[in-house]
C-alpha atoms as a PDB file:
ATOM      1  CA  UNK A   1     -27.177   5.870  -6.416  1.00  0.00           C
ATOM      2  CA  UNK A   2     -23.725   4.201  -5.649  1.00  0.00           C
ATOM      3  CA  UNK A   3     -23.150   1.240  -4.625  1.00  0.00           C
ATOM      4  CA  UNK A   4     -22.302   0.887  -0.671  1.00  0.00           C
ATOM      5  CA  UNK A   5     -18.782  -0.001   0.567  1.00  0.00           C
ATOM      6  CA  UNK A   6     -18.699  -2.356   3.116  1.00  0.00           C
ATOM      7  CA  UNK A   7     -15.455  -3.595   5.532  1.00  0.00           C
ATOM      8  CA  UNK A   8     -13.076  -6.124   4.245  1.00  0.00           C
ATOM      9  CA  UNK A   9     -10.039  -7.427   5.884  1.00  0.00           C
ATOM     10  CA  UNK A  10      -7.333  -8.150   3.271  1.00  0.00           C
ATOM     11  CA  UNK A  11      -4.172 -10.676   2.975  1.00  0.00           C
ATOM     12  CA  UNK A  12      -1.918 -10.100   0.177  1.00  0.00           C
ATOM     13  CA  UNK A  13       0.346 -12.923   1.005  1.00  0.00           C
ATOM     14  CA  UNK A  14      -2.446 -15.569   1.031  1.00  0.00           C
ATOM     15  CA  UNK A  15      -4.554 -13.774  -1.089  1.00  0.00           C
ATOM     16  CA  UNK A  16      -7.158 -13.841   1.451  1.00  0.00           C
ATOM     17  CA  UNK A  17      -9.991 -11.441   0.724  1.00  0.00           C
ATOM     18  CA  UNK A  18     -12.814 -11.578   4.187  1.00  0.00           C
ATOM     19  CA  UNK A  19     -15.276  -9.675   6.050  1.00  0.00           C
ATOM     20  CA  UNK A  20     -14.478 -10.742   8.993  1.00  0.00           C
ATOM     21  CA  UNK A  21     -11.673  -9.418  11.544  1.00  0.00           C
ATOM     22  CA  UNK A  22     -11.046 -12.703  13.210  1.00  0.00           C
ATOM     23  CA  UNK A  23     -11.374 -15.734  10.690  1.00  0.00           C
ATOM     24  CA  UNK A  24      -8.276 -15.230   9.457  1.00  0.00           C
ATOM     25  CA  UNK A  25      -4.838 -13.072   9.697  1.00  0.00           C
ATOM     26  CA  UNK A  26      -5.592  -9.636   7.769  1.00  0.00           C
ATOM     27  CA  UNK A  27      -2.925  -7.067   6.751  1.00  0.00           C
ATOM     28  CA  UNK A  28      -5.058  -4.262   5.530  1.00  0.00           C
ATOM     29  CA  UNK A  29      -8.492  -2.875   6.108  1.00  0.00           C
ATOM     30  CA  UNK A  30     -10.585  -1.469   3.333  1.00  0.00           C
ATOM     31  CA  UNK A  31     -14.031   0.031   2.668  1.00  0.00           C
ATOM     32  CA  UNK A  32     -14.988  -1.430  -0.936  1.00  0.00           C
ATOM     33  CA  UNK A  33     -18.219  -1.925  -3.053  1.00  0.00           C
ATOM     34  CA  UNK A  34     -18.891  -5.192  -4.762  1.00  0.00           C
ATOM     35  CA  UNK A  35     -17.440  -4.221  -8.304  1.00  0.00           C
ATOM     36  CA  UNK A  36     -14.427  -3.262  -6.371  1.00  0.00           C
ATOM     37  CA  UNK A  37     -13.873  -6.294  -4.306  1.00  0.00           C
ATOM     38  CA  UNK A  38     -14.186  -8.481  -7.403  1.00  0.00           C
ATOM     39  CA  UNK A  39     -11.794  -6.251  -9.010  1.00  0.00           C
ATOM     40  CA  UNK A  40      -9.688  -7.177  -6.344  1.00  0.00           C
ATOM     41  CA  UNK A  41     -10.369 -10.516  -6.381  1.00  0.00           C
ATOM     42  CA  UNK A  42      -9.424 -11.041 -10.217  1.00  0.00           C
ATOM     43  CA  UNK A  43      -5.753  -9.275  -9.521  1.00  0.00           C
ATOM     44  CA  UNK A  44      -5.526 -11.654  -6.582  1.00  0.00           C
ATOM     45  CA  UNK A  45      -5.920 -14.302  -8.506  1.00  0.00           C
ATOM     46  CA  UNK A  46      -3.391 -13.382 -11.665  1.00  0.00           C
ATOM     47  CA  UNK A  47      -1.221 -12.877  -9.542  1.00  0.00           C
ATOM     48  CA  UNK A  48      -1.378 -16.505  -8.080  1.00  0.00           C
ATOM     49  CA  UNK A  49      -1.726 -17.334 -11.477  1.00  0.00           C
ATOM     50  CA  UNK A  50       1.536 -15.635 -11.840  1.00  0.00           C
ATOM     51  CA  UNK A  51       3.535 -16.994  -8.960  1.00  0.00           C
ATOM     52  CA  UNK A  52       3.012 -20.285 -10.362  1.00  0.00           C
ATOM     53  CA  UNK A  53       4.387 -19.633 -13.782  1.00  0.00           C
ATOM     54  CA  UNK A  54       7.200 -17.866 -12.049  1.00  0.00           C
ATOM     55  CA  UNK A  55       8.186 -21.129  -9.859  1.00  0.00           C
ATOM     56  CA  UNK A  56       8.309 -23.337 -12.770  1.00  0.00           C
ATOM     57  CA  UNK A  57      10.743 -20.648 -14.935  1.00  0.00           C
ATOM     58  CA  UNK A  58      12.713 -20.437 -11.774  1.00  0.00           C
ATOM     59  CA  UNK A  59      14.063 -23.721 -12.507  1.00  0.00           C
ATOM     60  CA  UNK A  60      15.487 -22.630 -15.806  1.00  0.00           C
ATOM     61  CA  UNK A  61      18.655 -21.206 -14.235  1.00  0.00           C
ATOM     62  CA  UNK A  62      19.490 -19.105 -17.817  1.00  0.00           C
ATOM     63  CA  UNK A  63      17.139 -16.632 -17.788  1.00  0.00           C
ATOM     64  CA  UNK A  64      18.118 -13.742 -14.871  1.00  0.00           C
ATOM     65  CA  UNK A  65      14.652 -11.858 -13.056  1.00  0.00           C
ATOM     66  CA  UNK A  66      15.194  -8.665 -14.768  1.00  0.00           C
ATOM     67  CA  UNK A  67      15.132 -10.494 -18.183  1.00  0.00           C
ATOM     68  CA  UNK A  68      11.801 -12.553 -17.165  1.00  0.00           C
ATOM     69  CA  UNK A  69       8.810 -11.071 -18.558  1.00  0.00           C
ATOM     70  CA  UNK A  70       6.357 -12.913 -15.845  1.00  0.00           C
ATOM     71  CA  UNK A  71       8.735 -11.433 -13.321  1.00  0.00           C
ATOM     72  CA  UNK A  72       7.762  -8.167 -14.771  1.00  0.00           C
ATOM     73  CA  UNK A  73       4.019  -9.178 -14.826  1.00  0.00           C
ATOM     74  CA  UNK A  74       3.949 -10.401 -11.158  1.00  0.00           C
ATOM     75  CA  UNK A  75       5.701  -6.619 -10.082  1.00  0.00           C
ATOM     76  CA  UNK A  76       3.102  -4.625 -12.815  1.00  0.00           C
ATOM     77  CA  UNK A  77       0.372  -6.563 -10.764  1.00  0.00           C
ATOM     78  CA  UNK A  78       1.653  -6.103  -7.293  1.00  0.00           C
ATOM     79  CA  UNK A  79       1.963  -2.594  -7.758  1.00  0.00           C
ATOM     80  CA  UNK A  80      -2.130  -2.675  -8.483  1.00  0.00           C
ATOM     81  CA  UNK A  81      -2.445  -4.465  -6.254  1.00  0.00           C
ATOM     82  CA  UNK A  82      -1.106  -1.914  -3.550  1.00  0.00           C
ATOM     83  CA  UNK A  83      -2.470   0.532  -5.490  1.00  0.00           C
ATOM     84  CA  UNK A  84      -6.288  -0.394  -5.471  1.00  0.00           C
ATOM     85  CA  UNK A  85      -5.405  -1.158  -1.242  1.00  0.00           C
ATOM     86  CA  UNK A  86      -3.925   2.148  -0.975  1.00  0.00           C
ATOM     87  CA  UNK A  87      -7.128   4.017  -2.530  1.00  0.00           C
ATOM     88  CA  UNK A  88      -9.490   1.828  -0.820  1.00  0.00           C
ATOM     89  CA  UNK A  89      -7.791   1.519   2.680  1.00  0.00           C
ATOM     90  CA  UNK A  90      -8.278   3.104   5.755  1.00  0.00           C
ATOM     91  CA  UNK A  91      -5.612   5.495   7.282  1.00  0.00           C
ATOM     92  CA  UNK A  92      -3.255   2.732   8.857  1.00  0.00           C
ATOM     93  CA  UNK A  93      -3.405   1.050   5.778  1.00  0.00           C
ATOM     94  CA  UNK A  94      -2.671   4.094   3.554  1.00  0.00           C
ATOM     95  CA  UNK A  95       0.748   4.503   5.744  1.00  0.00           C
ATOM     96  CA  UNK A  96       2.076   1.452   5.910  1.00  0.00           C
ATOM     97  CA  UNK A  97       1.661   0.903   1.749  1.00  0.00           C
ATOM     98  CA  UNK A  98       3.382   4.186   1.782  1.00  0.00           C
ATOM     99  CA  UNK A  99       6.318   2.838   4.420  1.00  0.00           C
ATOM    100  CA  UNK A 100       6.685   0.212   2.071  1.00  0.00           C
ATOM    101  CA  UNK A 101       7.423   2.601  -1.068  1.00  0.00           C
ATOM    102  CA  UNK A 102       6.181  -0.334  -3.635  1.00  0.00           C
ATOM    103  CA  UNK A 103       4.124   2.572  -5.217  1.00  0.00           C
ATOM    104  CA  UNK A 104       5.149   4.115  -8.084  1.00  0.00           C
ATOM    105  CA  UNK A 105       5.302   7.882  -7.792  1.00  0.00           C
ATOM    106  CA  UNK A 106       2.821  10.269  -8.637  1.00  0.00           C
ATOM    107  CA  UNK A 107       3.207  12.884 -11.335  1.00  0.00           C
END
């Protein structure tokens, strides 16, 4: 038997992950089991890990974005990011990932 999904309210900007509505500003709602939500979690994370890297290269004025390979790992993990919301999101949240067009398209 599967694991059961319960309601979490996510933040991508803060990297807020919580199960409740009101302790904090959410932009997505999702239905996800344990394994998932730690999944989650650990892309959360790399990609704070990520943002960090990226602020201290951005003051190394020679190398452009589209030549920065932790530019190119913050956008990979973005993407899954989105990608695990999308899948595990309700309706409103399916639409406004898909308003956003961050995904990349389906074959």
């Amino acid at each position: 038997m599967g694991e059961q999904k319960k309601t979490y309210y996510i933040d991508v900007g803060t990297g807020g992950i919580s199960q409740s509505a009101t302790a904090a500003t959410w932009s997505f709602k999702i239905e996800a089991t344990d394994a998932e939500i730690t999944q989650l979690r650990a892309l959360m994370d790399q990609n704070y890990s990520t943002e960090w890297k990226n602020f201290f290269r951005a003051h190394v004025p020679y190398v452009q974005y589209h030549y920065d390979r932790q530019n190119d790992t913050y956008d990979s993990t973005i993407q899954q990011i989105y990608s695990t919301l999308y899948q595990l999101g309700d309706q409103e949240a399916k639409n406004h990932i898909e308003s956003m067009n961050i995904l990349p398209p389906q074959l």
